[in-house]
Protein backbone atom coordinates (compact mmCIF):
# COMPACT_ATOMS: atom_id res chain seq x y z
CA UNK A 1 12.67 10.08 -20.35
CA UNK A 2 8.88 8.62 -21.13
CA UNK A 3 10.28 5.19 -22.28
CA UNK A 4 12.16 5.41 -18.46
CA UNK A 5 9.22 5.60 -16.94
CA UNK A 6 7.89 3.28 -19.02
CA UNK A 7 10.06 0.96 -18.10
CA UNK A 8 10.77 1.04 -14.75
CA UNK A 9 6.77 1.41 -14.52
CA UNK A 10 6.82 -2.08 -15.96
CA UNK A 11 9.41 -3.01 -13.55
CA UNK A 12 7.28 -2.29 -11.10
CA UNK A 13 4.22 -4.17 -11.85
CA UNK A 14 5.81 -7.21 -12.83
CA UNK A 15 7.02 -7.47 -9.33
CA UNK A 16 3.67 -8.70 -8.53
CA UNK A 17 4.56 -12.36 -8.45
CA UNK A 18 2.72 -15.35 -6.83
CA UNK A 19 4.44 -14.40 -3.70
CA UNK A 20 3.55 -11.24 -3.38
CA UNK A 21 0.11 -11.77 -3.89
CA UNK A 22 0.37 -15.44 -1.41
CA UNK A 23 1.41 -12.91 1.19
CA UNK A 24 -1.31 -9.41 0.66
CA UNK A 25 -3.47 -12.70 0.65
CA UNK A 26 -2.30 -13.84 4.06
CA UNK A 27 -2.51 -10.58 5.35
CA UNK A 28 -5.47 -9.75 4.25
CA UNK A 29 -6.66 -13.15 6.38
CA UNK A 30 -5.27 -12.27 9.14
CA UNK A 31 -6.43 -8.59 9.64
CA UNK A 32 -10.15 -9.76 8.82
CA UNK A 33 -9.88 -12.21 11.47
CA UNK A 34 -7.60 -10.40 13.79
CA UNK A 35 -9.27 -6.48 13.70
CA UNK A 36 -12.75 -6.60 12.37
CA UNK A 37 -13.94 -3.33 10.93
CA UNK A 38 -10.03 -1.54 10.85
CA UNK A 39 -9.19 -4.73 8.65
CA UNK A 40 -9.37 -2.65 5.62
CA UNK A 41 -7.31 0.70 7.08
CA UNK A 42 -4.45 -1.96 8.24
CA UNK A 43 -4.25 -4.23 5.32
CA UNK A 44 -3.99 -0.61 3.36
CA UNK A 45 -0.83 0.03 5.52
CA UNK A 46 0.50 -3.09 4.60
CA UNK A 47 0.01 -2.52 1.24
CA UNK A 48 1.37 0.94 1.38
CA UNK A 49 4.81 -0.71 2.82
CA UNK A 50 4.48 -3.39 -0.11
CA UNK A 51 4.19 -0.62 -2.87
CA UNK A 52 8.18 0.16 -2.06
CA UNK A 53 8.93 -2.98 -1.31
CA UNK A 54 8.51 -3.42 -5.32
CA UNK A 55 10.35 -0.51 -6.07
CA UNK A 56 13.06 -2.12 -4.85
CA UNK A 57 12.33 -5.69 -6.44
CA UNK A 58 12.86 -3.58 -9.96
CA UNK A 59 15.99 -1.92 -8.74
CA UNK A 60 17.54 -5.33 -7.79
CA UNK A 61 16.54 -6.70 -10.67
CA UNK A 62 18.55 -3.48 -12.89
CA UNK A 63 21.60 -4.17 -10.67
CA UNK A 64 21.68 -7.49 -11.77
CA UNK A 65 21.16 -7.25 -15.58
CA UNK A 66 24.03 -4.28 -15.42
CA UNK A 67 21.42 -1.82 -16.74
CA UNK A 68 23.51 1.32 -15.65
CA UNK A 69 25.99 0.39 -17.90
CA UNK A 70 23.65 0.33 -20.92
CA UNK A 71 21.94 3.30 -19.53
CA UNK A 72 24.99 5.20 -20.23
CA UNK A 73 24.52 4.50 -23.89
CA UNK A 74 21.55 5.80 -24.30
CA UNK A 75 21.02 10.06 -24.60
CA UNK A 76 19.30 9.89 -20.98
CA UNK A 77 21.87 11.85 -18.50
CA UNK A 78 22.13 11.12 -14.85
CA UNK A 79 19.91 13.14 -13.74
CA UNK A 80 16.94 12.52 -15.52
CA UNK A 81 17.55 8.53 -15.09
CA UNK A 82 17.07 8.96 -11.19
CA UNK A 83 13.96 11.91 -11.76
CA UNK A 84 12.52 8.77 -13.62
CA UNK A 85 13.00 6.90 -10.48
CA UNK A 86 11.13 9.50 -8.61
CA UNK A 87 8.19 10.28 -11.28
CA UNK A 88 7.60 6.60 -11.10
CA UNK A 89 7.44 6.41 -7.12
CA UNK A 90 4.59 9.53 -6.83
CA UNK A 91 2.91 7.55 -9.94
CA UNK A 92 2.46 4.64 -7.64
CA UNK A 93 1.12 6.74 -4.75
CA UNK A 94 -2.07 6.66 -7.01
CA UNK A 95 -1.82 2.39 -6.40
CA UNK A 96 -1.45 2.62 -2.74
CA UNK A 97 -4.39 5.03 -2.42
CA UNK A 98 -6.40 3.09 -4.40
CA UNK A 99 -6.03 0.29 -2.41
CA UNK A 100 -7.00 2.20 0.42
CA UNK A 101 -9.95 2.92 -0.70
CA UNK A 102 -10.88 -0.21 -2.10
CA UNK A 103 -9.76 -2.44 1.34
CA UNK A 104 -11.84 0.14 3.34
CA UNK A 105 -14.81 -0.26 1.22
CA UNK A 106 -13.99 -4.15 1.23
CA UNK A 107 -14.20 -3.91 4.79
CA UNK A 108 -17.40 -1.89 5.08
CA UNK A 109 -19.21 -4.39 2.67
CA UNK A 110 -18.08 -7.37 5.14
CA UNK A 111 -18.95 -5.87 8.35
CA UNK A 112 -21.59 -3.16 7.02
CA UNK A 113 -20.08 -0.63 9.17
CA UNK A 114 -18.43 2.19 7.21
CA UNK A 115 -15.32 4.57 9.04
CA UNK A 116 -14.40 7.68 7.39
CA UNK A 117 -11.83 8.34 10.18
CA UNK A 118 -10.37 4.89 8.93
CA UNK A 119 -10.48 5.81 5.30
CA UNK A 120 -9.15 9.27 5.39
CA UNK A 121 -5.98 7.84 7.38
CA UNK A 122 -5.86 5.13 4.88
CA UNK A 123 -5.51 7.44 2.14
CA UNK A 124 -3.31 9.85 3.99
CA UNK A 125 -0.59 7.42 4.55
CA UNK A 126 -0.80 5.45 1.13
CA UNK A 127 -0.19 9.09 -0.37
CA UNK A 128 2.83 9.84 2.25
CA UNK A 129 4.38 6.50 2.20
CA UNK A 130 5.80 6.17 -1.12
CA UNK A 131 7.89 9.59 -1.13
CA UNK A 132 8.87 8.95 1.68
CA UNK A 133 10.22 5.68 1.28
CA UNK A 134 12.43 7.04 -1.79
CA UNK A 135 13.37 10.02 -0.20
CA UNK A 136 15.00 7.65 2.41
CA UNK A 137 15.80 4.35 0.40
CA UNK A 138 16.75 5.81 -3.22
CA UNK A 139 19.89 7.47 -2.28
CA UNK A 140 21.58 4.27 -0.30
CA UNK A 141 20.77 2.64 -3.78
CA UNK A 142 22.48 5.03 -5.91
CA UNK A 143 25.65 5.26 -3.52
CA UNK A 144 25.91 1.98 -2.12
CA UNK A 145 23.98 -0.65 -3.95
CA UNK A 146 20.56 -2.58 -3.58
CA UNK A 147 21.98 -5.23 -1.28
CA UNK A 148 22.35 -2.06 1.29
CA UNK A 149 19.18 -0.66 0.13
CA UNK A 150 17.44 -3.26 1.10
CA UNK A 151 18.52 -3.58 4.83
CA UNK A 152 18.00 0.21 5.44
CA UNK A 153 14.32 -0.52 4.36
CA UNK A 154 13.95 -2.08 7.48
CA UNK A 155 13.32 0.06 10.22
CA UNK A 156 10.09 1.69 7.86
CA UNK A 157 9.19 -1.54 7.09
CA UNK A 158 9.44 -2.36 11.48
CA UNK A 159 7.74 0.92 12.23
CA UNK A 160 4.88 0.00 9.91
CA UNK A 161 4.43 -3.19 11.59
CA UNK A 162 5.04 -2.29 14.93
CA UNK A 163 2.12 0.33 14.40
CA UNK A 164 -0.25 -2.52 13.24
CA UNK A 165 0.71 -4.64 16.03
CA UNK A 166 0.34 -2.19 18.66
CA UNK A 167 -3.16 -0.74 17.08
CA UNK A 168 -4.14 -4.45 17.08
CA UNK A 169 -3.48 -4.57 21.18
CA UNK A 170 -5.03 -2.04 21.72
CA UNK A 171 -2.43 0.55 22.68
CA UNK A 172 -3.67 3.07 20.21
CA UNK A 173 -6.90 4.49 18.35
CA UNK A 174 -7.89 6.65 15.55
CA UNK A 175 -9.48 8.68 18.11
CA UNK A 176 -5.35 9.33 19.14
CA UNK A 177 -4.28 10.18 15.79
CA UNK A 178 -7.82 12.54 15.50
CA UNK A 179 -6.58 14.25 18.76
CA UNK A 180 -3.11 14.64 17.47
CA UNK A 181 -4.38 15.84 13.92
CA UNK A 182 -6.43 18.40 15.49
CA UNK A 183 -3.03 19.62 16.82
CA UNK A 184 -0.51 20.04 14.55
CA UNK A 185 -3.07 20.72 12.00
CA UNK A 186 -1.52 24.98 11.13
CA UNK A 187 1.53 22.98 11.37
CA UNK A 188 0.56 20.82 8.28
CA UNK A 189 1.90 23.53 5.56
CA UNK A 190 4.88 23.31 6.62
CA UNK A 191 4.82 19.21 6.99
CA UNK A 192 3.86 19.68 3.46
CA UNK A 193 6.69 21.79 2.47
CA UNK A 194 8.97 19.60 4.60
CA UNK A 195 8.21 16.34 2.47
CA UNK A 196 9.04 17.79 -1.03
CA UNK A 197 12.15 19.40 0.00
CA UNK A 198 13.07 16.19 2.06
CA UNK A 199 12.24 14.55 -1.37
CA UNK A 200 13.55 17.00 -3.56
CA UNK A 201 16.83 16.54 -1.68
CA UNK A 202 16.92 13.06 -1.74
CA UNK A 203 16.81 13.56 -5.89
CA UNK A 204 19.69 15.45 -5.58
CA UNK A 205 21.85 13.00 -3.34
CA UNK A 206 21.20 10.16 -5.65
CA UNK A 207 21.53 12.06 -8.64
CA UNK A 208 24.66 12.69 -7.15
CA UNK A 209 25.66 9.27 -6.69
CA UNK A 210 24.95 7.82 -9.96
CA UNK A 211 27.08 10.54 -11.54
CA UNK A 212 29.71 9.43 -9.53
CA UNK A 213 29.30 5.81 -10.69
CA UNK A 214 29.29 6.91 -14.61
C-alpha cells in the first residue's frame, strides 16, 4: 500500500504544471490588488480549492492509462487501493495549510499588518477542505467515472468563489465568522465527529464501487 501512496503522491505533485502555477500566479495578482491585507487568507482559499482540483488531474490521468486494470494485478485489494486515495488526500491537507500560512505571512510582510483572525481561518479551512472534497468527489469517481467527477466538483469549487467574491464586496467579515464561531463553538465536537464519519463513509461508498468495477 506505501508504493500507492507513493504513487498517487507523485500523481499529485506532478499536476503542478505551467498552468497551474500561470493561474495561483494570477490569483495571487489579483487578490493583492483587489483585498489588501486579506490577500493572503483568500489566495489560501483558492489554493485550498486547487489542492483537489489536482487530485482529480491524477485520477483523470489513471482513467486514461487504464490503471485499474493493472491495479488488479497487483496483491493490492479494493479496498486498500481507494484508503490510498484517502491517506493521500489528508497528506495534502499538510500542503494547503502550509500555504496558508505562508500567503498570510506573505501578506503581512507586504502590508506590515499581521491578522491572526485571518490566519487561523486560513488554516482552518485548508485543513477542512481536502476531506471534504473526497468525501464528496471520490465516490462519483469510483461509480461513475472522472468525466462526472469533475462536473460535481463544481458547486465546491462555486461556493469557494462565491465566498471570495462576496468577502471582496463587502457583504461579509471575519468579524461574522468570529461571531458565528463563538456560537456553535460546544457544537464543534460533534462537527468534528461529523467530518470523519462523513469521510469514513465516503471510503466505504467508493470502496464499494471499485469492487463493483473489478
Amino acid at each position: 500500500m506505501r508504493g500507492i501512496i507513493y504513487k498517487d503522491l507523485c500523481l499529485f505533485f506532478k499536476g503542478v504544471d505551467k498552468i497551474v502555477l500561470l493561474v495561483l500566479g494570477g490569483l495571487l495578482i489579483l487578490f493583492a490588488a483587489e483585498s489588501g491585507v486579506y490577500a493572503g487568507m483568500l489566495f489560501s482559499f483558492a489554493l485550498d480549492m486547487m489542492v483537489g482540483l489536482l487530485h482529480l488531474t491524477a485520477l483523470e490521468k489513471e482513467e486514461k492509462t487504464a490503471w485499474g486494470k493493472y491495479q488488479r494485478t497487483l496483491p493490492v485489494g479494493a479496498g486498500k487501493g481507494v484508503a490510498g486515495k484517502y491517506a493521500v488526500v489528508l497528506l495534502t491537507v499538510l500542503v494547503s495549510i502550509a500555504g496558508a500560512v505562508v500567503s498570510n505571512l506573505a501578506a503581512f510582510a507586504f502590508y506590515r499588518t499581521f491578522l491572526p483572525e485571518a490566519l487561523r481561518w486560513s488554516v482552518l479551512v485548508a485543513a477542512v477542505t481536502p476531506p471534504v472534497w473526497a468525501a464528496f468527489n471520490l465516490p462519483f469517481y469510483y461509480w461513475l467515472g472522472s468525466q462526472v467527477a469533475q462536473f460535481t466538483c463544481f458547486p465546491l469549487a462555486f461556493f469557494f468563489f462565491y465566498a471570495i467574491k462576496n468577502f471582496e464586496a463587502g457583504m461579509w467579515a471575519l468579524s461574522d465568522l468570529t461571531y458565528l464561531a463563538g456560537n456553535v463553538r460546544p457544537l464543534l465536537p460533534l462537527a468534528l465527529l461529523a467530518l470523519a464519519g462523513g469521510f469514513l463513509a465516503s471510503l466505504a461508498i467508493s470502496a464499494a464501487g471499485c469492487r463493483c468495477k473489478r
